[in-house]
Protein backbone atom coordinates (compact mmCIF):
# COMPACT_ATOMS: atom_id res chain seq x y z
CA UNK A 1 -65.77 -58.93 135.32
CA UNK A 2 -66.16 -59.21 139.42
CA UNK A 3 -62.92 -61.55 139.89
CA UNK A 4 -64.14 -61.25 143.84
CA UNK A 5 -67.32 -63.00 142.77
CA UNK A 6 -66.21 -65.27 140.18
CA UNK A 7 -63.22 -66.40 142.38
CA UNK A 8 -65.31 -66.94 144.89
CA UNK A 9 -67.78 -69.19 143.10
CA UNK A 10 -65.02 -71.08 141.99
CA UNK A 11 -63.97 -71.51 145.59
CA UNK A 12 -67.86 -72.73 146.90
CA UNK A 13 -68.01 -75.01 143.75
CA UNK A 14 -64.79 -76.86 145.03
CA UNK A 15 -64.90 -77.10 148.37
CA UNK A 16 -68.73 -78.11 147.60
CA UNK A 17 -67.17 -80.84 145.40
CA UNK A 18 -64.69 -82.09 147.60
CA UNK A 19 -67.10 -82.32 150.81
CA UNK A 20 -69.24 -84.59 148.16
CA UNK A 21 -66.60 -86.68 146.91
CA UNK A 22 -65.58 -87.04 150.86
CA UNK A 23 -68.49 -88.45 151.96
CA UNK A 24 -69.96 -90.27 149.31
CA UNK A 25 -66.37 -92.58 147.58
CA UNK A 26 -64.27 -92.03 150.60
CA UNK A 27 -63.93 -94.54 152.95
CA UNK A 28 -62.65 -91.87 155.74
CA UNK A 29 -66.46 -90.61 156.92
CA UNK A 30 -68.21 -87.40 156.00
CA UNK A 31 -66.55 -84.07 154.43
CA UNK A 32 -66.12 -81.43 156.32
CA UNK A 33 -69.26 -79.17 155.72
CA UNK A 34 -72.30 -82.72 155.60
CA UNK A 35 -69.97 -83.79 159.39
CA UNK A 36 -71.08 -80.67 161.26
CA UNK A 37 -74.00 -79.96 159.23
CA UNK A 38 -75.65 -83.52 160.11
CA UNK A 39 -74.52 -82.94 163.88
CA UNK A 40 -76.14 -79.32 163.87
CA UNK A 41 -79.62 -81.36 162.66
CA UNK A 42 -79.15 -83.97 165.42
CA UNK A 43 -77.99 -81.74 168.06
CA UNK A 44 -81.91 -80.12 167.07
CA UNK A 45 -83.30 -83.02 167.29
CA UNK A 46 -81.94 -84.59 170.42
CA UNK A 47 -83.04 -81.25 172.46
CA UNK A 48 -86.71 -81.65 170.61
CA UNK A 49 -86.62 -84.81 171.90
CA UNK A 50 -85.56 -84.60 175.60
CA UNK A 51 -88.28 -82.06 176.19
CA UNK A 52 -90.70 -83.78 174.12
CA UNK A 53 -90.15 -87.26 175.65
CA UNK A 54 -91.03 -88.78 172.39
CA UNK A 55 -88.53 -91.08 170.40
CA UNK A 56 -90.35 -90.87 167.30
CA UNK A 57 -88.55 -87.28 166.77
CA UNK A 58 -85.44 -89.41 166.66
CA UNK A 59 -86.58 -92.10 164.38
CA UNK A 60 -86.73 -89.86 161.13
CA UNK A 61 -83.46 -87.98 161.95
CA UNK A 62 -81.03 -90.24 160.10
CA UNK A 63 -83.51 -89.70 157.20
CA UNK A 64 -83.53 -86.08 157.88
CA UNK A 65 -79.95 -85.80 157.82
CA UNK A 66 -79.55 -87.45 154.48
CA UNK A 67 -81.68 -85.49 153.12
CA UNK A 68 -79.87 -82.22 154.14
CA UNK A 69 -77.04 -83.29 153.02
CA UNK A 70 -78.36 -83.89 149.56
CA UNK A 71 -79.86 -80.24 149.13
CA UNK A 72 -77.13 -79.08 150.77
CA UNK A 73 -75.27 -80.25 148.30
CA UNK A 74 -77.43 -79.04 145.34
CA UNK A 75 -77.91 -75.73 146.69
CA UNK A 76 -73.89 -75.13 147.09
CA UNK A 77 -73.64 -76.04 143.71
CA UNK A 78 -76.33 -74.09 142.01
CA UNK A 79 -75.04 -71.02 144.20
CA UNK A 80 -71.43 -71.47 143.51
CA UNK A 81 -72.05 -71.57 139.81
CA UNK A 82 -74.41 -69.17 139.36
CA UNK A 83 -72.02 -66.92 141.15
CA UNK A 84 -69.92 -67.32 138.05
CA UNK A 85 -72.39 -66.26 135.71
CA UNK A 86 -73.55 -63.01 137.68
CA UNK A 87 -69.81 -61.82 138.25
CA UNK A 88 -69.87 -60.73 134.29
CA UNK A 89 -73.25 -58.36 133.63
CA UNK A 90 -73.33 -59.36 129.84
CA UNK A 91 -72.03 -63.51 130.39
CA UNK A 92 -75.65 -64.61 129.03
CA UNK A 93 -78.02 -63.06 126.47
CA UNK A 94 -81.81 -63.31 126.05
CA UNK A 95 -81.64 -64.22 122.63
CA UNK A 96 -85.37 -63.52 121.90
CA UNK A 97 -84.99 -59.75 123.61
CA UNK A 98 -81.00 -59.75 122.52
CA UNK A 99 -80.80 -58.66 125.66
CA UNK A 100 -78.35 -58.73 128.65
CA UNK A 101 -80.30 -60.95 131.48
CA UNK A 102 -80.35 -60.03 135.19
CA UNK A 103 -79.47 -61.65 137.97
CA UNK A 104 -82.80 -63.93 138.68
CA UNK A 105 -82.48 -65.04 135.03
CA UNK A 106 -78.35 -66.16 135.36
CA UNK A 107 -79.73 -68.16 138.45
CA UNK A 108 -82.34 -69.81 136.60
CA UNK A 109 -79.97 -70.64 133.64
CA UNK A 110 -77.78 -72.32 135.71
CA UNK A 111 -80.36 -74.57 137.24
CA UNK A 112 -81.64 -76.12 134.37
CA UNK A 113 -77.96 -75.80 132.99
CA UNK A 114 -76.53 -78.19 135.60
CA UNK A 115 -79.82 -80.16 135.77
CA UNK A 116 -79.11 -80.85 132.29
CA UNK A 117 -82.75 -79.59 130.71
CA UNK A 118 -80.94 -77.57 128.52
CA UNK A 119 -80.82 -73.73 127.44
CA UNK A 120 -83.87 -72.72 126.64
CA UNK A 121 -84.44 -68.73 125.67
CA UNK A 122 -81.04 -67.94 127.43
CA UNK A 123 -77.45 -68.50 126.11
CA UNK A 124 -73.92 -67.48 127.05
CA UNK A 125 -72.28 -64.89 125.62
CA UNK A 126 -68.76 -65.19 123.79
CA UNK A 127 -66.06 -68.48 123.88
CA UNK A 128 -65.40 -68.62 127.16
CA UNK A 129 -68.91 -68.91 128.78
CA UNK A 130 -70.08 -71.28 126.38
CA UNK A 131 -67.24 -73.56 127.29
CA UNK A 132 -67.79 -72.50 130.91
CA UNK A 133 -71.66 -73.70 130.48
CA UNK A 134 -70.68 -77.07 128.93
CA UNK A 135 -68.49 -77.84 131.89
CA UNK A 136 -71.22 -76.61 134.21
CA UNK A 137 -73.59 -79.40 132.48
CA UNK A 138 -71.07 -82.32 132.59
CA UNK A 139 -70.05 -81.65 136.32
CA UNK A 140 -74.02 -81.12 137.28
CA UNK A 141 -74.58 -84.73 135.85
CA UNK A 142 -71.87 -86.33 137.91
CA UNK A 143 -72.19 -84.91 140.94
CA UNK A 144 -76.04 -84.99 141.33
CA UNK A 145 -75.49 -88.82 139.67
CA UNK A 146 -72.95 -89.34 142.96
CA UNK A 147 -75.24 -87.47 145.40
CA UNK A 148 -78.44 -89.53 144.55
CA UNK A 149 -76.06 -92.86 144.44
CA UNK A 150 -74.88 -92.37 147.80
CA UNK A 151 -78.46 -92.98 148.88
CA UNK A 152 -78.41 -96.45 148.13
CA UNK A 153 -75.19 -98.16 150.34
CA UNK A 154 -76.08 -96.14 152.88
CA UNK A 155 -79.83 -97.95 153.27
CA UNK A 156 -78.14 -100.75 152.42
CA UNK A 157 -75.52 -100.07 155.63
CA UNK A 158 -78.55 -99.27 158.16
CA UNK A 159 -79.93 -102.72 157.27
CA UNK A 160 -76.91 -104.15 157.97
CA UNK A 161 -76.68 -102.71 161.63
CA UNK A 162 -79.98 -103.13 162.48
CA UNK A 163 -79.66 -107.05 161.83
CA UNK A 164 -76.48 -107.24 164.19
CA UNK A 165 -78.61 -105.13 167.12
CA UNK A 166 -81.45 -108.04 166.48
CA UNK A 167 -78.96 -110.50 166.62
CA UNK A 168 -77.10 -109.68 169.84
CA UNK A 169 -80.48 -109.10 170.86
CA UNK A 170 -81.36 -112.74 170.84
CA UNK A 171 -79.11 -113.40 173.00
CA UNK A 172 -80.28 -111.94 175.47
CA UNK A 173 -81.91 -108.14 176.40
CA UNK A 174 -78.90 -107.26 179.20
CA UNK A 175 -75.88 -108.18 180.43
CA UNK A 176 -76.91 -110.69 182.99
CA UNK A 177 -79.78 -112.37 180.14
CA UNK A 178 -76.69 -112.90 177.75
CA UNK A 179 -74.91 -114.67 180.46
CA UNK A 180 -77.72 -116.15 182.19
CA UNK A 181 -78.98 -117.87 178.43
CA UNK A 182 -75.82 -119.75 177.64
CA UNK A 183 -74.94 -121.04 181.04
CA UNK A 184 -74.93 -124.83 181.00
CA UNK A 185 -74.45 -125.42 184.34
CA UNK A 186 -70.74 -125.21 184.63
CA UNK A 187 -69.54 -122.83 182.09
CA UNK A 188 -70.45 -120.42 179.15
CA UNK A 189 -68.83 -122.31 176.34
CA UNK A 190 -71.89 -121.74 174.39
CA UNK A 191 -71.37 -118.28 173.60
CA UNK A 192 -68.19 -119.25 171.15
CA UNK A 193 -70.45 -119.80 168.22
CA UNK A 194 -72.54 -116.69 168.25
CA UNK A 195 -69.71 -114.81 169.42
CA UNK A 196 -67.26 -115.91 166.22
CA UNK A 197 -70.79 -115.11 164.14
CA UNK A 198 -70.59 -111.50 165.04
CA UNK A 199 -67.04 -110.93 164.60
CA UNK A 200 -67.15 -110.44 161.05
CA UNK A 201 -70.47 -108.80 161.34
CA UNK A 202 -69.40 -106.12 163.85
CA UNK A 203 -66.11 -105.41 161.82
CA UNK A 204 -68.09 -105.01 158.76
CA UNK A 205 -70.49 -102.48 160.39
CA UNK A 206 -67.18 -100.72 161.75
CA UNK A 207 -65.80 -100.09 157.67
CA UNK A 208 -69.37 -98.90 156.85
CA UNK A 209 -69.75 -96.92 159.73
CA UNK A 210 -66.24 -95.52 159.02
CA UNK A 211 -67.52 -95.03 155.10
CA UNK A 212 -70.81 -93.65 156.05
CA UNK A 213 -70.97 -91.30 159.67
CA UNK A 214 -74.33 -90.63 158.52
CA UNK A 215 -75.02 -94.23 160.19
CA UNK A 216 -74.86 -93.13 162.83
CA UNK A 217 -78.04 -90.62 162.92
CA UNK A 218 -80.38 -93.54 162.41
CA UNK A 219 -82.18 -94.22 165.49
CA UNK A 220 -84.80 -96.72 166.56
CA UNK A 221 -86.81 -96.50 169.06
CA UNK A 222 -87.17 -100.31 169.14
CA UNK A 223 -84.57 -101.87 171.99
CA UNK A 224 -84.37 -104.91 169.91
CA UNK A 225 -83.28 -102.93 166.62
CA UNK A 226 -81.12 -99.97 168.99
CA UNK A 227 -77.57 -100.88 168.00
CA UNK A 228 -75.69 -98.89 170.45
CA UNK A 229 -78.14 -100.22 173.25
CA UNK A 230 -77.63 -103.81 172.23
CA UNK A 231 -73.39 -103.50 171.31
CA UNK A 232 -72.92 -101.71 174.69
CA UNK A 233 -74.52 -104.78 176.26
CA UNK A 234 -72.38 -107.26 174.61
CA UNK A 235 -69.15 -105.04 175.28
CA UNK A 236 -70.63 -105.01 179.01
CA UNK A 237 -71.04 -108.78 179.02
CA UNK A 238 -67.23 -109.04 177.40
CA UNK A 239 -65.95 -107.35 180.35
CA UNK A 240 -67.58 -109.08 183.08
CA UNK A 241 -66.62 -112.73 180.93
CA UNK A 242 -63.16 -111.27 181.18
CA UNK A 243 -62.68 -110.14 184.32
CA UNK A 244 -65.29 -111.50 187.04
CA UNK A 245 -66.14 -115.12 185.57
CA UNK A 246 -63.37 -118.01 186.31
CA UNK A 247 -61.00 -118.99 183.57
CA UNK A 248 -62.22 -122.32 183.55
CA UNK A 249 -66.32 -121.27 182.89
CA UNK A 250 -65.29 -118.56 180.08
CA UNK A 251 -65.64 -118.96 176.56
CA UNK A 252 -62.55 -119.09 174.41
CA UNK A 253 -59.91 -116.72 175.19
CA UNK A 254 -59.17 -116.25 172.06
CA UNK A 255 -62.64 -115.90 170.83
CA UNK A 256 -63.50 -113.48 173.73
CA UNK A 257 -60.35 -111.06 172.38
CA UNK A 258 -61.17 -111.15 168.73
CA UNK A 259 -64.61 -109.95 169.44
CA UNK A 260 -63.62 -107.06 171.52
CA UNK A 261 -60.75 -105.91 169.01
CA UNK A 262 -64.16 -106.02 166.83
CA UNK A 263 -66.54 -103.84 168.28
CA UNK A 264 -63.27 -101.49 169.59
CA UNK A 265 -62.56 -101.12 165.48
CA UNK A 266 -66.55 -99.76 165.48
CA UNK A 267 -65.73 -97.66 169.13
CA UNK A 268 -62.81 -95.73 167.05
CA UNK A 269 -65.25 -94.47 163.98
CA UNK A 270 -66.99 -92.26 166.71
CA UNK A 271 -65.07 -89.06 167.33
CA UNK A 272 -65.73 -88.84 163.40
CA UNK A 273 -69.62 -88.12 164.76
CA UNK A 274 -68.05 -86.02 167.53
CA UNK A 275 -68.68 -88.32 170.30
CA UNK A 276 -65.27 -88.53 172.76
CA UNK A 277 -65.62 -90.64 175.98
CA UNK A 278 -67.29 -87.79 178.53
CA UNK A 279 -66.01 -87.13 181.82
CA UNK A 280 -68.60 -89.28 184.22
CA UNK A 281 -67.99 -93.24 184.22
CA UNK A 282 -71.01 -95.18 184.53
CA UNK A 283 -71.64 -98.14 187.39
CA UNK A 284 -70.18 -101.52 187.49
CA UNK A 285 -72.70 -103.79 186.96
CA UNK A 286 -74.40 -105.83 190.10
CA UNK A 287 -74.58 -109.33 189.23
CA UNK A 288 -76.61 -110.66 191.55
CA UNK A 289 -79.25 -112.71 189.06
CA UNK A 290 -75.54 -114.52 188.20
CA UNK A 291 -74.69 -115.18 191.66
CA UNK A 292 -78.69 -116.53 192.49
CA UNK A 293 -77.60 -119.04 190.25
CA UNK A 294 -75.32 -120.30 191.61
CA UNK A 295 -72.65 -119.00 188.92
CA UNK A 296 -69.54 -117.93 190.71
CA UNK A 297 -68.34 -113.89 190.67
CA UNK A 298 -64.79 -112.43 190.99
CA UNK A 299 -65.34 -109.55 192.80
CA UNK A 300 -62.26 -107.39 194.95
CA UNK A 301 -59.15 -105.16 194.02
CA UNK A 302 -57.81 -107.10 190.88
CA UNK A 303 -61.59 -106.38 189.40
CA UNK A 304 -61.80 -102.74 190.56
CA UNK A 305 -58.44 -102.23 189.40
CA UNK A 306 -59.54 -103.75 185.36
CA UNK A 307 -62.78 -101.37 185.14
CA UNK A 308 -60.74 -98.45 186.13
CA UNK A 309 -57.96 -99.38 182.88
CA UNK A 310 -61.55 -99.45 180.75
CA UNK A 311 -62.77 -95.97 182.15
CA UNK A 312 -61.93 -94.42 179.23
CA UNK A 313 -63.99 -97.07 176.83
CA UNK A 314 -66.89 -96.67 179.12
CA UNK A 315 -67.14 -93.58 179.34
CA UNK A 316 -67.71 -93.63 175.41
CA UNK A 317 -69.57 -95.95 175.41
CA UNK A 318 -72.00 -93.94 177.89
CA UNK A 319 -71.41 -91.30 175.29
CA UNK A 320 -72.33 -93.23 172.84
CA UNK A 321 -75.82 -94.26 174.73
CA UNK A 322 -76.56 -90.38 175.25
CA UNK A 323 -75.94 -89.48 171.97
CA UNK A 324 -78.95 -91.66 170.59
CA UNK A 325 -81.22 -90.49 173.06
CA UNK A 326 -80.49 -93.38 175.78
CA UNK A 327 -79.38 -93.72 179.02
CA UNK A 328 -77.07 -96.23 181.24
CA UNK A 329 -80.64 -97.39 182.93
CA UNK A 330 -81.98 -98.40 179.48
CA UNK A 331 -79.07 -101.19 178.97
CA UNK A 332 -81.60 -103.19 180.95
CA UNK A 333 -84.23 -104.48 178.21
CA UNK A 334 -85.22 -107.30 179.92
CA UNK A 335 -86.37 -110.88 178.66
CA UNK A 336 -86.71 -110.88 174.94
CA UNK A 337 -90.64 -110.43 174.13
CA UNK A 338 -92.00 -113.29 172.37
CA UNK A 339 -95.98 -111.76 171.62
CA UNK A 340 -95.86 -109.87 167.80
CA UNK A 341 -97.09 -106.47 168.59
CA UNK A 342 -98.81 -105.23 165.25
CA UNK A 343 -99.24 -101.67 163.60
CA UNK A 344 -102.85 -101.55 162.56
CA UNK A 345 -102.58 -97.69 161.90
CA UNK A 346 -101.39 -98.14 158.32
């Protein structure tokens, strides 16, 4: 026997194992090998797409992704146990020839082996491989049964997100829409309700973000449906409720805080997709639709002096806008579209 290659199969099959049972039951984000494998693909696709100019190359990445992780995984599995089988010369036997089988046919054994078809015209040879297959056949079911299952709460997740970007979307397209929409005429009291409705929403899409990085990949071209467009207005809007509005027009205090701790438990999932706050900070926003209305600004020092203590969270957050294709300009979506555009290409 070749302990180099059967050691070494053993090796691939668990660290194969344990990058699928890190991303698909734990809650801490992708293994190790699907993390950098899924940023490789959307590194790829982010460069097709900036010389391209088309979004549509983005729109099938989180799909793509999943994907490759799934064959991934097969593939490391098939290899890593197959490697077993070739490191012994006479570990299977043709058992119409009653011969030893070569290489190509220990690779084929093992595929149907661990896709559970069965043996067919090929069979191990002696105690050790037969127990050897029946483990192979067992651990093929479950972890093909896991990869396929992890399929299902991560569609489930993306639906999830993409009704809190609609949401925050009807509020308004930008920073000064949000505002703008729920001023009475004195203060913006009416943003408690909505605000307390996404709370729970926000900190839900945090866990399954946290659960499933792979989120994270799926991109819409659609401003209404782009989560990290519409979140980084509402974080935007937070900040300038915070710090340039009058205590007496602002919504709850309380309210206000509670939603930021919320989308900041969603801002710390990110270096798990490898995005850290970058080193340029982007522009404080110019609220001069606000101000046309007669709504009244803080503006001086004490202002300049709170966006500088959130450099570092915008900076990520600008990140965050790059990384799915956008930039700082496109925060601006402007008033919410009321006409149903329909796809008559189907």
């Amino acid at each position: 026997m070749n302990y180099f290659v059967f050691f070494l199969g053993v090796i691939l099959l668990l660290v194969t194992a344990t990058d699928l049972i890190n991303t698909s039951l734990s809650v801490r984000g992708a293994g190790f090998i699907s993390k950098r494998l899924s940023k490789f693909i959307w590194s790829i696709l982010l460069v097709i797409n900036k010389k391209m100019g088309r979004r549509k190359v983005l729109e099938i990445g989180g799909a793509v992704i999943l994907v490759s992780i799934l064959i991934n995984w097969l593939l490391l599995i098939w290899i890593s146990a197959s490697l077993l089988f070739i490191s012994q010369p006479d570990s299977l036997m043709n058992v119409e020839t009653n011969t030893s089988t070569t290489v190509v046919n220990k690779i084929f054994f093992t595929g149907y082996t661990l896709s559970t078809l069965g043996l067919g015209d090929i069979e191990p040879e002696g105690n050790f491989w037969d127990i050897l297959t029946a483990i192979l056949s067992f651990t093929g079911l479950i972890l093909i049964s896991i990869a396929i299952t992890y399929l299902i709460p991560v569609v489930s997740a993306e639906i999830t997100k993409r009704k809190i970007s609609v949401y925050i979307n009807t509020l308004g397209g930008s920073v000064e829409e949000i505002l703008l929409n729920h001023w009475n005429g004195k203060d913006f009291k009416e943003l408690e309700q909505p605000f307390i409705t996404l709370i729970d929403s926000i900190i839900l899409h945090a866990q399954n973000h946290k659960a499933y990085s792979v989120l994270h990949f799926f991109h819409s071209s659609d401003k209404k449906e782009a989560f990290v467009l519409n979140i980084t207005n509402l974080d935007e809007a937070l900040t300038v409720l915070l710090h340039s509005i009058p205590v007496e027009q602002r919504p709850s205090f309380n309210v206000l805080i509670r939603l930021r701790k919320a989308i900041s438990s969603y801002l710390v999932t990110l270096p798990a997709t490898f995005i850290t706050p970058g080193k340029k900070t982007p522009p404080i926003l110019i609220l001069t639709a606000l101000e046309n209305k007669g709504i009244k600004i803080i503006s001086g020092d004490m202002v300049d002096l709170e966006y500088e203590k959130l450099r570092t969270r915008r900076r990520l957050l600008l990140s965050l806008l790059k990384d799915d294709g956008w930039e700082w300009t496109d925060l601006n979506c402007g008033s919410y579209n009321h006409e149903i555009i329909m796809n008559t290409n189907n």
